[in-house]
PDB file of N, CA and C in Angstrom:
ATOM      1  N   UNK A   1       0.857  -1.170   0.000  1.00  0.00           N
ATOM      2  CA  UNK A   1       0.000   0.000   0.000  1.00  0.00           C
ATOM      3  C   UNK A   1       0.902   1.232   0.000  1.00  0.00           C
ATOM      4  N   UNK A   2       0.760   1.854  -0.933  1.00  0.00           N
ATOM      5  CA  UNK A   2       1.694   3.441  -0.609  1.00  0.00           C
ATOM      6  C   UNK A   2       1.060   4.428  -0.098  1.00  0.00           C
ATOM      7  N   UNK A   3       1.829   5.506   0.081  1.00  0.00           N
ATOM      8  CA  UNK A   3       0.843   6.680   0.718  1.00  0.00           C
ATOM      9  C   UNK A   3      -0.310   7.265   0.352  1.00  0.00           C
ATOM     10  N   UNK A   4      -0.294   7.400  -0.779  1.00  0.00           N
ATOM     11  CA  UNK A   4      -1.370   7.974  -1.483  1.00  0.00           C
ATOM     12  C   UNK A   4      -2.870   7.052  -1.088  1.00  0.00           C
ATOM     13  N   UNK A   5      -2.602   5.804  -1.066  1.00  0.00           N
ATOM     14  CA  UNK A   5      -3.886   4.829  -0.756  1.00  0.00           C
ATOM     15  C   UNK A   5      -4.155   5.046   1.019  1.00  0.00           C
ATOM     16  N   UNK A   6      -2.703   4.800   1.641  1.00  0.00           N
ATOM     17  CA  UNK A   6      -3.091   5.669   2.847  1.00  0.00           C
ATOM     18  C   UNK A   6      -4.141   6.915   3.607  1.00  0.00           C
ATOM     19  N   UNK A   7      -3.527   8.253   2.732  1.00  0.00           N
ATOM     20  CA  UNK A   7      -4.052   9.551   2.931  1.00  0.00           C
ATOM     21  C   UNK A   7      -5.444   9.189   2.225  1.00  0.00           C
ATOM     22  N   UNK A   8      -5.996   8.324   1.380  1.00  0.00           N
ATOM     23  CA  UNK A   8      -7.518   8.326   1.016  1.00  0.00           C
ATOM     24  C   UNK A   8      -8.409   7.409   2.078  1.00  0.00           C
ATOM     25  N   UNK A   9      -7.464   6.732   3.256  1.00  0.00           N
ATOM     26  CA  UNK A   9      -8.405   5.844   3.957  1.00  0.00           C
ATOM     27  C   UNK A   9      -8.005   6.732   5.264  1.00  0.00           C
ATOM     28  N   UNK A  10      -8.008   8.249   5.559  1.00  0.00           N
ATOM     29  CA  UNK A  10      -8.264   8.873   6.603  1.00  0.00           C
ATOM     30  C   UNK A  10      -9.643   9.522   6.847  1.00  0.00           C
ATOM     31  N   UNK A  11      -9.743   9.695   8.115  1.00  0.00           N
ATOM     32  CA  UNK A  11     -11.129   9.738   8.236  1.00  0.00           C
ATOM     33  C   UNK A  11     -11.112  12.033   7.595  1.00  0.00           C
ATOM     34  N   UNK A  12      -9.940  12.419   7.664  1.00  0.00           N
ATOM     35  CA  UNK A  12      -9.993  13.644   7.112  1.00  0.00           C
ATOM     36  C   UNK A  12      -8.586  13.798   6.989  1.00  0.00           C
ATOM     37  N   UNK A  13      -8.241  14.883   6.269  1.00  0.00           N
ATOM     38  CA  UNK A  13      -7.218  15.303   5.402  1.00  0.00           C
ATOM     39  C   UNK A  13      -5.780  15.121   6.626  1.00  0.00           C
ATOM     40  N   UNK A  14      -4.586  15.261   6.271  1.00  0.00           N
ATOM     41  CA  UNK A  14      -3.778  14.133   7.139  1.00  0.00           C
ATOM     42  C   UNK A  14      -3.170  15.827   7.848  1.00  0.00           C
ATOM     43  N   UNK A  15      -3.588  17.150   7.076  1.00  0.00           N
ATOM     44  CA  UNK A  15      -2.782  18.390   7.553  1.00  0.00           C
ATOM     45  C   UNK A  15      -3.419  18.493   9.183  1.00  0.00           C
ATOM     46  N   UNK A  16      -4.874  18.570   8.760  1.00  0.00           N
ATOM     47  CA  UNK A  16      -5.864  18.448  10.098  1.00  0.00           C
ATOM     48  C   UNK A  16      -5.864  17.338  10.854  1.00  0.00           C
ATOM     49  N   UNK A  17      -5.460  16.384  11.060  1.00  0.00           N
ATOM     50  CA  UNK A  17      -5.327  15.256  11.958  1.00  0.00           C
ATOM     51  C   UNK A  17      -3.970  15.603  12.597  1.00  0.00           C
ATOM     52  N   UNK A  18      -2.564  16.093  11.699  1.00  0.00           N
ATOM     53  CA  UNK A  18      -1.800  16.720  13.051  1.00  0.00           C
ATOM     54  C   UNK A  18      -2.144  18.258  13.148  1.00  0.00           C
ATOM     55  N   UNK A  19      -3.335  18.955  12.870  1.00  0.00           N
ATOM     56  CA  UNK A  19      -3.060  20.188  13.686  1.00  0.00           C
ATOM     57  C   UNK A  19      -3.821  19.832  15.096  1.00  0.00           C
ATOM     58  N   UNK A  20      -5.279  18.931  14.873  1.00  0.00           N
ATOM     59  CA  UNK A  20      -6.061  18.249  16.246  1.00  0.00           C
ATOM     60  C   UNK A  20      -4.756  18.114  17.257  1.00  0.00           C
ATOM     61  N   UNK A  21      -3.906  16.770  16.568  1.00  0.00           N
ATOM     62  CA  UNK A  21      -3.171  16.221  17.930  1.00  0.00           C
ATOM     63  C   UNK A  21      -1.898  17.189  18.232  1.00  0.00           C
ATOM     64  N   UNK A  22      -1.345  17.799  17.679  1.00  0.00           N
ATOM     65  CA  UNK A  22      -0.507  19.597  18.024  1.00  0.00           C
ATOM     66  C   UNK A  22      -1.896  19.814  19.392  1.00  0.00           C
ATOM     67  N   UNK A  23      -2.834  20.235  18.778  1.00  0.00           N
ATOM     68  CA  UNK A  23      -4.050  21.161  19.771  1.00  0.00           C
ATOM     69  C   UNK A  23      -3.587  20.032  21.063  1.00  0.00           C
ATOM     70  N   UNK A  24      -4.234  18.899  21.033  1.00  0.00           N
ATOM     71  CA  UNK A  24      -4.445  17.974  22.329  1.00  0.00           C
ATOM     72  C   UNK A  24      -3.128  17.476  22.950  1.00  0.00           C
ATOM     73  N   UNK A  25      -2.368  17.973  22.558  1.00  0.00           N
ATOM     74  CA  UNK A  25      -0.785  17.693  22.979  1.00  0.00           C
ATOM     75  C   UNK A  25      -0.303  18.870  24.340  1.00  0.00           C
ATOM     76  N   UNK A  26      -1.471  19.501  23.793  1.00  0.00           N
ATOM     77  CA  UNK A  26      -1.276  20.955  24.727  1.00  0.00           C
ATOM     78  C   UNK A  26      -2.079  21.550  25.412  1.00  0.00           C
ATOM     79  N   UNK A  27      -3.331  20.932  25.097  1.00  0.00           N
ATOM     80  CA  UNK A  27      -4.471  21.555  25.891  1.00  0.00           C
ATOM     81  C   UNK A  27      -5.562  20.444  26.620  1.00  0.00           C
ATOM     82  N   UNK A  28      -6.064  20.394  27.401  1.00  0.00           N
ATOM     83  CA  UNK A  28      -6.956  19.179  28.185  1.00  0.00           C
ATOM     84  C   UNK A  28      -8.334  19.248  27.363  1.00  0.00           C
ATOM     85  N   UNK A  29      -9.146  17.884  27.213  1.00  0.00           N
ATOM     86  CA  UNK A  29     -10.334  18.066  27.361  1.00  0.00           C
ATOM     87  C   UNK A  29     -11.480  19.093  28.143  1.00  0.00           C
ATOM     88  N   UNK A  30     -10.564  19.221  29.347  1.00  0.00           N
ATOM     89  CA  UNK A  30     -11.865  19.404  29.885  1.00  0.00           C
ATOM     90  C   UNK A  30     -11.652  20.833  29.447  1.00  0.00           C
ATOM     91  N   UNK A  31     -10.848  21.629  29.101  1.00  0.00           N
ATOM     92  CA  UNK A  31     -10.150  23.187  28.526  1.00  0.00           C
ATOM     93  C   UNK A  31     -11.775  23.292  27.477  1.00  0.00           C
ATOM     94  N   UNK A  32     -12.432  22.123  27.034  1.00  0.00           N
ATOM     95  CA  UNK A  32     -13.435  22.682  25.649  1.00  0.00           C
ATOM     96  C   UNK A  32     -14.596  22.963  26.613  1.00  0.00           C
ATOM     97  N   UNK A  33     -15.343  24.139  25.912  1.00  0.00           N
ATOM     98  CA  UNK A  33     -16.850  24.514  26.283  1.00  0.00           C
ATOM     99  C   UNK A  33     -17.533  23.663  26.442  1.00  0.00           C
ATOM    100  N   UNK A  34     -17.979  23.550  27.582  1.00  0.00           N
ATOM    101  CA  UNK A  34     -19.370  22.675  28.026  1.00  0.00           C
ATOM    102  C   UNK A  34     -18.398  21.496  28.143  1.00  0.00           C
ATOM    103  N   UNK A  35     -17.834  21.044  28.721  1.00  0.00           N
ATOM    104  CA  UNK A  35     -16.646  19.939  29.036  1.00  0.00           C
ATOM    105  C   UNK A  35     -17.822  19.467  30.324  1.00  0.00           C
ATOM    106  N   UNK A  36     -17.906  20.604  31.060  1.00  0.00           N
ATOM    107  CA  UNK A  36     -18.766  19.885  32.241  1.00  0.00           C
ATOM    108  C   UNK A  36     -20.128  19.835  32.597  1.00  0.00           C
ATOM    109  N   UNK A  37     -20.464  19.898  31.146  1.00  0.00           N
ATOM    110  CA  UNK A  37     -22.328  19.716  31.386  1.00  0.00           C
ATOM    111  C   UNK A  37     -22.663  17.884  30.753  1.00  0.00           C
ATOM    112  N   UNK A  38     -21.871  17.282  30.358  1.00  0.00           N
ATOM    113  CA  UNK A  38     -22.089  15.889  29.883  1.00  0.00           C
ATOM    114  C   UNK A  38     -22.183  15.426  31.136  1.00  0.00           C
ATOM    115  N   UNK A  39     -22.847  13.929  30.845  1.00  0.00           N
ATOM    116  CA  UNK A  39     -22.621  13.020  32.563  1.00  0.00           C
ATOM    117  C   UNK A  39     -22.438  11.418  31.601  1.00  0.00           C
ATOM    118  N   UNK A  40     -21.254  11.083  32.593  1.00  0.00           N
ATOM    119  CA  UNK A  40     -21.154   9.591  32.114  1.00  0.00           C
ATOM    120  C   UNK A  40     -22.172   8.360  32.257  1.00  0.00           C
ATOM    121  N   UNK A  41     -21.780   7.566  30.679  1.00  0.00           N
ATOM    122  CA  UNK A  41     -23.088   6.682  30.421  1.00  0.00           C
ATOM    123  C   UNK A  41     -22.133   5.789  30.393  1.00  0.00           C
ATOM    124  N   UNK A  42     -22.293   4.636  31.159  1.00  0.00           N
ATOM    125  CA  UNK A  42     -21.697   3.437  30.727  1.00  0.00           C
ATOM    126  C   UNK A  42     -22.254   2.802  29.499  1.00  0.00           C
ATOM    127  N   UNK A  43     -21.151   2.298  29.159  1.00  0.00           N
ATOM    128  CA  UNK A  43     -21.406   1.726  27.797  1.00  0.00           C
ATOM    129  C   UNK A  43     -21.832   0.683  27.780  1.00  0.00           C
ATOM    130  N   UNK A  44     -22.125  -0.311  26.905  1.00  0.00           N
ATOM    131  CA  UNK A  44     -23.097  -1.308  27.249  1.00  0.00           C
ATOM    132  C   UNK A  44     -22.251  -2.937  27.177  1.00  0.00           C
ATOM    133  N   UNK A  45     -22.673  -3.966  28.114  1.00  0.00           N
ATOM    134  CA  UNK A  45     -21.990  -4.964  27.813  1.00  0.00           C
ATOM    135  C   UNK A  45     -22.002  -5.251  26.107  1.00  0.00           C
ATOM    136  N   UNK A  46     -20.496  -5.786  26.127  1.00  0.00           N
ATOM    137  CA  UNK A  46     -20.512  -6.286  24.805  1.00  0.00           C
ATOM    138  C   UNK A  46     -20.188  -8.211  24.780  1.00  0.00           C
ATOM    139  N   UNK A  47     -20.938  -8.603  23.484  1.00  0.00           N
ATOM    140  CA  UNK A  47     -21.027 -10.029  23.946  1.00  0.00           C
ATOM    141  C   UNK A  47     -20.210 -10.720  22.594  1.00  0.00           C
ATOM    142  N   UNK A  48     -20.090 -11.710  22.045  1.00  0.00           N
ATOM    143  CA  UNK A  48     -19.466 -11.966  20.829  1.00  0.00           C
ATOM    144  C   UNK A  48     -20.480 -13.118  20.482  1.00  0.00           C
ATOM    145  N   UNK A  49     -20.768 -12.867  19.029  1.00  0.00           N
ATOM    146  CA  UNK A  49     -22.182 -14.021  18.710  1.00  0.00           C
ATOM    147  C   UNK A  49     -21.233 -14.207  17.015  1.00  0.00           C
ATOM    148  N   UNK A  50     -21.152 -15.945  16.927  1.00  0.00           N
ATOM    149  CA  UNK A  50     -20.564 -16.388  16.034  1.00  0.00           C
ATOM    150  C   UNK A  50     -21.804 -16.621  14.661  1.00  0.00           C
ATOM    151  N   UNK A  51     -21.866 -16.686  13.555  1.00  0.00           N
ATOM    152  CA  UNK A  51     -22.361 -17.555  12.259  1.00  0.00           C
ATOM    153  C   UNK A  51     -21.887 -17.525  11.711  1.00  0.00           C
ATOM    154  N   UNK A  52     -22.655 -18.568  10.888  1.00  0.00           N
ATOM    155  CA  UNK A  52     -22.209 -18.649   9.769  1.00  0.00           C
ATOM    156  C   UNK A  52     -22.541 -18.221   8.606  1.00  0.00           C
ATOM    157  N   UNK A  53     -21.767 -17.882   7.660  1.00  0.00           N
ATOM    158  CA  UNK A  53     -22.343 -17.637   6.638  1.00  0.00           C
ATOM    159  C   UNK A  53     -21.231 -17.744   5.090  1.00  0.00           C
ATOM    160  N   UNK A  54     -21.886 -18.053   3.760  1.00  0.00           N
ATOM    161  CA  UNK A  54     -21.052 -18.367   2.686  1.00  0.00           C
ATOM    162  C   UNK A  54     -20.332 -16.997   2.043  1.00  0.00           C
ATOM    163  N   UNK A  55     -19.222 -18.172   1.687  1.00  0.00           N
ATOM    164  CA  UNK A  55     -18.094 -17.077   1.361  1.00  0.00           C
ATOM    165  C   UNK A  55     -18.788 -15.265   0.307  1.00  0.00           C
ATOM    166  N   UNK A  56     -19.895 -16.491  -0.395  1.00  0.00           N
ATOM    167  CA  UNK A  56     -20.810 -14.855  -1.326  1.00  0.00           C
ATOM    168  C   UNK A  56     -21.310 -14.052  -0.317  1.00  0.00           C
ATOM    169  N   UNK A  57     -21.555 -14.216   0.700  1.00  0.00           N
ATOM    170  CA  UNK A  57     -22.095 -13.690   1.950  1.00  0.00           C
ATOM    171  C   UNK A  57     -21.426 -12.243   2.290  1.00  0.00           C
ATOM    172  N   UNK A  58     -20.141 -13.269   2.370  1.00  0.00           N
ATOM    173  CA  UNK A  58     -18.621 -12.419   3.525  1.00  0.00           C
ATOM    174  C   UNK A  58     -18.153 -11.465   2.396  1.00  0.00           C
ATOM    175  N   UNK A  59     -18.033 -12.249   1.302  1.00  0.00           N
ATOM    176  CA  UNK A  59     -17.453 -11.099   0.491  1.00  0.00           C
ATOM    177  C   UNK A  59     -18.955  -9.837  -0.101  1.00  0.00           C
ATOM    178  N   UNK A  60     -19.748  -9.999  -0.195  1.00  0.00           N
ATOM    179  CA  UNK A  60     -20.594  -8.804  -0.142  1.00  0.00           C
ATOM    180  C   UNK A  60     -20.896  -7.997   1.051  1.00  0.00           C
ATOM    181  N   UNK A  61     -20.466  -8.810   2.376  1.00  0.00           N
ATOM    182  CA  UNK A  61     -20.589  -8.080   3.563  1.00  0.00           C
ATOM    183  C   UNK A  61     -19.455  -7.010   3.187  1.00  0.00           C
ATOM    184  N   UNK A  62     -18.306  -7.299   2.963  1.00  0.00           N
ATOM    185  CA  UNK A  62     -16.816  -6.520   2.831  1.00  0.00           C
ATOM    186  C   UNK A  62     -17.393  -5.441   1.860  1.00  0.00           C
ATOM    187  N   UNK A  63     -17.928  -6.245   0.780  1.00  0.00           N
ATOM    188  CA  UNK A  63     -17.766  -5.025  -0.019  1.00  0.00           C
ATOM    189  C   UNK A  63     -18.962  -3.302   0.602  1.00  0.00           C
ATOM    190  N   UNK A  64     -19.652  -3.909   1.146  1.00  0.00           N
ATOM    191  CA  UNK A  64     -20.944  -3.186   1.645  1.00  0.00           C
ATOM    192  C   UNK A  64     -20.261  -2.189   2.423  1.00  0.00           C
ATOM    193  N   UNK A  65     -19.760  -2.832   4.074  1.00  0.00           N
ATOM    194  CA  UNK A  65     -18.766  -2.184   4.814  1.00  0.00           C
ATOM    195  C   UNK A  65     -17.596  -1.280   4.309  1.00  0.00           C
ATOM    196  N   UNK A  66     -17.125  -1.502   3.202  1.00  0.00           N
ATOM    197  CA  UNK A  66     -15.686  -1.109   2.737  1.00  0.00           C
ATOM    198  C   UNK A  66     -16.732   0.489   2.153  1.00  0.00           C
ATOM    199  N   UNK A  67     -17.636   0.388   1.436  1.00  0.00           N
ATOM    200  CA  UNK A  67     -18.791   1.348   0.742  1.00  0.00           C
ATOM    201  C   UNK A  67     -18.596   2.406   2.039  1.00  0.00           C
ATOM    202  N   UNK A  68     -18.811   1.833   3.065  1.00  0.00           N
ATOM    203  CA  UNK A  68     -19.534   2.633   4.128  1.00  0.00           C
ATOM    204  C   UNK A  68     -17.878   3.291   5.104  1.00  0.00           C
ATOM    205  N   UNK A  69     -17.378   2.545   4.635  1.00  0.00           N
ATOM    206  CA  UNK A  69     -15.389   2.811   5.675  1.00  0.00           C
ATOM    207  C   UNK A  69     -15.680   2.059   6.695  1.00  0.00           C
ATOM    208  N   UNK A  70     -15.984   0.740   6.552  1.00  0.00           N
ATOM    209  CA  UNK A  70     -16.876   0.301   8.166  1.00  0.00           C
ATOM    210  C   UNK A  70     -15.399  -0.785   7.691  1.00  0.00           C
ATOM    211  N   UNK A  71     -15.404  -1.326   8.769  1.00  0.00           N
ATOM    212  CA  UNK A  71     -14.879  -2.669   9.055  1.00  0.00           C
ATOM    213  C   UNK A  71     -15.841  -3.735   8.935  1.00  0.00           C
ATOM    214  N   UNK A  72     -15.754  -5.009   8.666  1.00  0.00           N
ATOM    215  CA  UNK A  72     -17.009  -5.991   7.973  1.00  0.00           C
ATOM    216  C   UNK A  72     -18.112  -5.714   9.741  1.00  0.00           C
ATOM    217  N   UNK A  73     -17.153  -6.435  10.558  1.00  0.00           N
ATOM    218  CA  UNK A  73     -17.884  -6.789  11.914  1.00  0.00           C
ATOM    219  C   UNK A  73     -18.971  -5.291  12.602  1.00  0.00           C
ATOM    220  N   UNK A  74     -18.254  -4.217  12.555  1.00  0.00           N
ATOM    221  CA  UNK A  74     -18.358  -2.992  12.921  1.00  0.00           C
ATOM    222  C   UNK A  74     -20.114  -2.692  11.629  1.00  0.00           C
ATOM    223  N   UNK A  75     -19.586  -3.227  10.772  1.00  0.00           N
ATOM    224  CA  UNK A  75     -21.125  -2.782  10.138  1.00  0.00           C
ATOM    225  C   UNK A  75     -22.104  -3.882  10.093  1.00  0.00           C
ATOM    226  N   UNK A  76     -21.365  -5.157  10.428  1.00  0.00           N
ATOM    227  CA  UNK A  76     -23.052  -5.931  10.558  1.00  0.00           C
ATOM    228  C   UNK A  76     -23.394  -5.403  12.084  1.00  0.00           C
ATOM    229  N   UNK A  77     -22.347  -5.133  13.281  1.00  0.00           N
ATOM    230  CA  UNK A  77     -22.668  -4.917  14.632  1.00  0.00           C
ATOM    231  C   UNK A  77     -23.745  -3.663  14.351  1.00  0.00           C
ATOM    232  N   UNK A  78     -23.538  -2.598  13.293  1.00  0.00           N
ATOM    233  CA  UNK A  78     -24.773  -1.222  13.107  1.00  0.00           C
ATOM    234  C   UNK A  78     -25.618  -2.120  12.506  1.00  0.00           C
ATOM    235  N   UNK A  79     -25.834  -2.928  11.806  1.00  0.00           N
ATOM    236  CA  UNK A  79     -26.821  -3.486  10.565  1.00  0.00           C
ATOM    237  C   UNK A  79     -28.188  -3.868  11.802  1.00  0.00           C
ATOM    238  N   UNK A  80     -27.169  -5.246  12.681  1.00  0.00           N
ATOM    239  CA  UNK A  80     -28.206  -5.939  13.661  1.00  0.00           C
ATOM    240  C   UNK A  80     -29.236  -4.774  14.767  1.00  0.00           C
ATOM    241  N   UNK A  81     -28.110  -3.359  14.798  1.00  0.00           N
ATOM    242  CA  UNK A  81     -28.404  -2.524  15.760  1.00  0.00           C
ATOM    243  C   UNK A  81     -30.058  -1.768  15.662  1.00  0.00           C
ATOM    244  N   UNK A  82     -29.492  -1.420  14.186  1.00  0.00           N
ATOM    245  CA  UNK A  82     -30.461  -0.593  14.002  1.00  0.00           C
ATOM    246  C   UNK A  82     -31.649  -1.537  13.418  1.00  0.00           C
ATOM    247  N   UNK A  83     -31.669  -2.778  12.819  1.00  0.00           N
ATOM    248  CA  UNK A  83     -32.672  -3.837  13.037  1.00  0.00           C
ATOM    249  C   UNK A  83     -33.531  -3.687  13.969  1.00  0.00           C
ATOM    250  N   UNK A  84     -32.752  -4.391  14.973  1.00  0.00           N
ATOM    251  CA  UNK A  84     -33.502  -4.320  16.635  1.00  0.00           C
ATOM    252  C   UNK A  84     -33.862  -3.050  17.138  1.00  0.00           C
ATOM    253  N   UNK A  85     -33.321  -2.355  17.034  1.00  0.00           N
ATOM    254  CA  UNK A  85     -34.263  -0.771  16.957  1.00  0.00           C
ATOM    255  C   UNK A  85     -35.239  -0.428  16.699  1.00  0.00           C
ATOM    256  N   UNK A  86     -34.941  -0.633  15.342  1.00  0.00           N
ATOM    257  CA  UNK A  86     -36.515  -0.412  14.586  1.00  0.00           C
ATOM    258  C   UNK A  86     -37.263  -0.755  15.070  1.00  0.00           C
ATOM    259  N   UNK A  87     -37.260  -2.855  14.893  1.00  0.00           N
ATOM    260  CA  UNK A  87     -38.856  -3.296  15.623  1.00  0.00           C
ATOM    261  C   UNK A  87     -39.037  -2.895  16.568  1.00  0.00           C
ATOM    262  N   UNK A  88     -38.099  -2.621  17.885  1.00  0.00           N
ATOM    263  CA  UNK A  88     -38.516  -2.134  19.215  1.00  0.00           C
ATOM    264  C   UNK A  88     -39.533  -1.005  18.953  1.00  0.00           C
ATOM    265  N   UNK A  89     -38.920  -0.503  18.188  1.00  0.00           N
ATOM    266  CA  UNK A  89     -39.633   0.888  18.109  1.00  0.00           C
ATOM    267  C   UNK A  89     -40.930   1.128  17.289  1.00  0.00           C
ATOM    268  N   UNK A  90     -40.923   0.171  16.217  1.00  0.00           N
ATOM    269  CA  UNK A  90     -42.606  -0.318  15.743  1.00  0.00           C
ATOM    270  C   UNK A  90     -43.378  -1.115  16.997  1.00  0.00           C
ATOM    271  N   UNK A  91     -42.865  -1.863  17.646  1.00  0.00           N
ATOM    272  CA  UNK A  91     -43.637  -2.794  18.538  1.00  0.00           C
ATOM    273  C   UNK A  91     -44.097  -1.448  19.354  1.00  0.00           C
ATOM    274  N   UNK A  92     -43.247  -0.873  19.891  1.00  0.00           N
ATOM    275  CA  UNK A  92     -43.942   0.248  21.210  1.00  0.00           C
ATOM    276  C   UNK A  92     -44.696   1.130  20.626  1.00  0.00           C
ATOM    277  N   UNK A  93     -44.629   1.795  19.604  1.00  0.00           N
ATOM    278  CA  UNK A  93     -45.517   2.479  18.547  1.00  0.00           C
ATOM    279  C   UNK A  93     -46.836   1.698  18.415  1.00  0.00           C
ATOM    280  N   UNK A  94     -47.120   0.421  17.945  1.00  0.00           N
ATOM    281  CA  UNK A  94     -48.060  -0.910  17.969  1.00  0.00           C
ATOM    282  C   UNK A  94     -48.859  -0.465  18.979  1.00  0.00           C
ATOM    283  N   UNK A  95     -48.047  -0.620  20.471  1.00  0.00           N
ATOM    284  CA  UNK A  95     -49.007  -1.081  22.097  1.00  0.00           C
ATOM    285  C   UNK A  95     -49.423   0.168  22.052  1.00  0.00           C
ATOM    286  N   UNK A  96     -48.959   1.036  21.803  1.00  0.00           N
ATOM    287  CA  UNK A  96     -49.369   2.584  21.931  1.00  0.00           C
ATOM    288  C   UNK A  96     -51.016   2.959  20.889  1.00  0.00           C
ATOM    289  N   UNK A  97     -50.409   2.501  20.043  1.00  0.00           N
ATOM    290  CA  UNK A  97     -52.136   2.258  19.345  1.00  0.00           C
ATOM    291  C   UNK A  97     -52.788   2.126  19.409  1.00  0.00           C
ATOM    292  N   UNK A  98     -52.439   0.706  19.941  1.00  0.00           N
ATOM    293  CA  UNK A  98     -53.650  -0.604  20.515  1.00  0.00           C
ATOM    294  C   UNK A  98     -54.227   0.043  22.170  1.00  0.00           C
ATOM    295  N   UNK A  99     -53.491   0.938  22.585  1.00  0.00           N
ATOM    296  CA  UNK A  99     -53.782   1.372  24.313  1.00  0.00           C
ATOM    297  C   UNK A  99     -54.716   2.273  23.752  1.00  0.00           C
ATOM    298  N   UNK A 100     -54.272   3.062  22.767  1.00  0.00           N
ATOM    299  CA  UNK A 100     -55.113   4.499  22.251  1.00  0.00           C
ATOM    300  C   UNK A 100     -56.861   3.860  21.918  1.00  0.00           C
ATOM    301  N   UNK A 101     -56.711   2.973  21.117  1.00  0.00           N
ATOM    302  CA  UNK A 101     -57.810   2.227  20.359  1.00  0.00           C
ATOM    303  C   UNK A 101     -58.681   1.806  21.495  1.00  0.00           C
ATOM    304  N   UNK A 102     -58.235   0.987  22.619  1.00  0.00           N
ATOM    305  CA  UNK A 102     -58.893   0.323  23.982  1.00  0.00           C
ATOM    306  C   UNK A 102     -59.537   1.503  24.710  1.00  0.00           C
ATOM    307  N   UNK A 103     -59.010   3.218  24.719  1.00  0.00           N
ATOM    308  CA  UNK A 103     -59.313   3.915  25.728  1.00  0.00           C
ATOM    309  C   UNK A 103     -60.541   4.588  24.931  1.00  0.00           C
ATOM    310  N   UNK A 104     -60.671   4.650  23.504  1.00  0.00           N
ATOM    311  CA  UNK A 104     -61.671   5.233  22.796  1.00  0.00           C
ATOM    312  C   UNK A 104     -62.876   4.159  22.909  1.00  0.00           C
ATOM    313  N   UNK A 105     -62.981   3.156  22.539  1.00  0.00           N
ATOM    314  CA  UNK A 105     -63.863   2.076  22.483  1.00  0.00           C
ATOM    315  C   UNK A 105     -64.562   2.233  24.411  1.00  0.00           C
ATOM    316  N   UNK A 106     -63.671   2.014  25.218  1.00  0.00           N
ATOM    317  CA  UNK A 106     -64.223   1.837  26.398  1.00  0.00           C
ATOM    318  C   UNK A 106     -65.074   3.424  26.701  1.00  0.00           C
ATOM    319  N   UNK A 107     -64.928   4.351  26.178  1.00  0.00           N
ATOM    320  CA  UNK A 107     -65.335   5.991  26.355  1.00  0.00           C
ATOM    321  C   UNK A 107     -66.900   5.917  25.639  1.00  0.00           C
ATOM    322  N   UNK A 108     -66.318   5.096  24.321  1.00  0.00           N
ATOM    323  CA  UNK A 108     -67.573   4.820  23.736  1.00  0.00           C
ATOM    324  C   UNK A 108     -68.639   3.641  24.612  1.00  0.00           C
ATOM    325  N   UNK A 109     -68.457   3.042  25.331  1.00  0.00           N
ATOM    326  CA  UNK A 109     -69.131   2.343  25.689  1.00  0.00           C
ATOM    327  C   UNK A 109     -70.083   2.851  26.941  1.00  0.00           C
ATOM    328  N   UNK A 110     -68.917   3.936  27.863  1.00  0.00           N
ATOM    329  CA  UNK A 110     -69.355   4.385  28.911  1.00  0.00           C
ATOM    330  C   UNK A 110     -70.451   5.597  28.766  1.00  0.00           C
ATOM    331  N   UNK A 111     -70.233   5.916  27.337  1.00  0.00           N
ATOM    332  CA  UNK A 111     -71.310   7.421  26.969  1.00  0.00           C
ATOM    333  C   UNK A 111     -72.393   6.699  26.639  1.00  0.00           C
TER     334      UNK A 111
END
């Protein structure tokens, strides 16, 4: 790999990545605005879940991830994320309906 393929897999231009670490070489975090209005969130257990899957699989996973600058694992770990998100978030949307729907019907019954 030479440089040139290098400097295109930075996340930004390589002048600004050492003027950042120049800055943080010399100045603290907590030195930035609003340093002390955040509050710490622990992060969440992490677990390791194996499959399987065929080589046409892995290599379209790569290519998908590589699309995105992801690492293969790093973008099925967003893929599954935002999956399970979603439905969570249709299912509670769902009960919320179905609660809305139960409180009109029973209003109607009581008038």
């Amino acid at each position: 790999m030479n440089n040139k393929d290098q400097d295109e897999q930075l996340p930004m231009p390589e002048e600004q990545l050492e003027a950042l670490a120049e800055y943080y070489d010399t100045h603290s975090g907590a030195d930035e605005p609003h340093a002390e209005e955040g509050e710490w969130v622990e992060p969440p257990t992490m677990v390791t879940v194996s499959i399987r899957v065929t080589e046409r699989t892995r290599d379209a996973l790569d290519r998908q991830a590589a699309e995105h600058g992801m690492r293969r694992t790093a973008y099925i770990r967003q893929a599954l994320e935002d999956l399970t998100s979603s439905k969570r978030d249709h299912d509670e949307s769902l009960e919320k309906r179905v609660e809305r729907l139960e409180a009109a019907l029973y209003r109607n019954r009581a008038a």
